[in-house]
Each structure stands twice: as C-alpha cells, then as structure tokens.
Protein backbone atom coordinates (compact mmCIF):
# COMPACT_ATOMS: atom_id res chain seq x y z
CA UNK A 1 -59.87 66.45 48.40
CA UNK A 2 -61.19 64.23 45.93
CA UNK A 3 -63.92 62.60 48.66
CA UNK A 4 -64.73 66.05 49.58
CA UNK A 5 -65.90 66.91 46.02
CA UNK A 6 -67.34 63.25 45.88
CA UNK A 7 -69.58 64.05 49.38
CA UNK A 8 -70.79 67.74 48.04
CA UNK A 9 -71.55 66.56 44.26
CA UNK A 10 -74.16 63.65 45.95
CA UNK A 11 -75.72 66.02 47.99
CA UNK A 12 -76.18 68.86 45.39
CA UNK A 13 -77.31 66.01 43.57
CA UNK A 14 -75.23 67.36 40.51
CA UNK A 15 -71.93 68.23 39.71
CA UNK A 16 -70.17 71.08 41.36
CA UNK A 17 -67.29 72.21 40.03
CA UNK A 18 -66.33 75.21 42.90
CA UNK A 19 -68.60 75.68 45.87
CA UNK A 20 -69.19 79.51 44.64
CA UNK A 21 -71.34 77.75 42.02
CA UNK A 22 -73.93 76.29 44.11
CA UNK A 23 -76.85 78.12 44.80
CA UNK A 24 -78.32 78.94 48.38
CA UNK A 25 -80.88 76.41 48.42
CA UNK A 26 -77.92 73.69 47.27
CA UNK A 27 -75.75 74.88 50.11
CA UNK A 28 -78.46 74.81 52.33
CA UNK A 29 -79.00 70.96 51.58
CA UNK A 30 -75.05 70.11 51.26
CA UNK A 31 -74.70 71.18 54.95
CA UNK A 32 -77.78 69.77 56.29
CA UNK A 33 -76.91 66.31 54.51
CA UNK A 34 -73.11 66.56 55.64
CA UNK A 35 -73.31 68.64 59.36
CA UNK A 36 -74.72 65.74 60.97
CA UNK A 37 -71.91 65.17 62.39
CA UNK A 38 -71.02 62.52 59.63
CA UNK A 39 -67.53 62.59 57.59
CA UNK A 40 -67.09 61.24 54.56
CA UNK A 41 -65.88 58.24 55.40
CA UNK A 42 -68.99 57.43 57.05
CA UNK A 43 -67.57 58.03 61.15
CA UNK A 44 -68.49 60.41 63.36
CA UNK A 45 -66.06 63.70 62.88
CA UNK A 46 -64.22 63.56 66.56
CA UNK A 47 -61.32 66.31 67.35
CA UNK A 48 -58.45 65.94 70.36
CA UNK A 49 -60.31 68.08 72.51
CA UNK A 50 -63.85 64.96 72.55
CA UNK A 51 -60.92 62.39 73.06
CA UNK A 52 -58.70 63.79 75.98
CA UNK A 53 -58.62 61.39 78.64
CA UNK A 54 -58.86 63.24 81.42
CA UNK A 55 -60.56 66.71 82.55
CA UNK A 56 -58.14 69.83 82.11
CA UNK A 57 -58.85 72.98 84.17
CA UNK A 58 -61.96 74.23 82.49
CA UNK A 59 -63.70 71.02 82.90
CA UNK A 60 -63.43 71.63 86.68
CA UNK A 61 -65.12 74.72 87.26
C-alpha cells in the first residue's frame, strides 16, 4: 500500500493524502504517468489470462 501512495505522490508531484483530494488535472497526470502499463516496481503489470500457455476455447474461434 505504502508503494502505491509512494507511485501517486511522485506523479501528483505533491503529497496526497486520499485520492478524493487530487484534483482532475492531478488525476489526469497520475494515470497517464502510471497506465502505461508500468507497476510500481518498475515491470510490466501481466495477469494469468497474458501468461496461459496454451489457447482455451475463445482463442479458437
């Protein structure tokens, strides 16, 4: 929890202390700076589903 305060606060560029207190335009620039695809640890965010290993019904029609 504490990274995910860390990753918001630098890039609001200030300190947040709820997400209801940032403004549009902060929110705006949190998620463009952190929905790249990037977590905070620095990877790329992967779920189960991007690492099945092979194709499951839906993949095959």
């Amino acid at each position: 929890m504490s990274q995910r305060q860390e990753a918001i606060e630098s890039a609001a560029g200030r300190p947040v202390e709820s997400l209801r207190s940032l403004t549009h335009q902060e929110g705006l620039k949190v998620l463009s700076v952190l929905g790249d695809g990037a977590t905070v640890g620095g990877g790329a965010a992967r779920s189960a589903w991007d690492d099945r290993d092979e194709d499951t019904w839906i993949d095959r029609l």
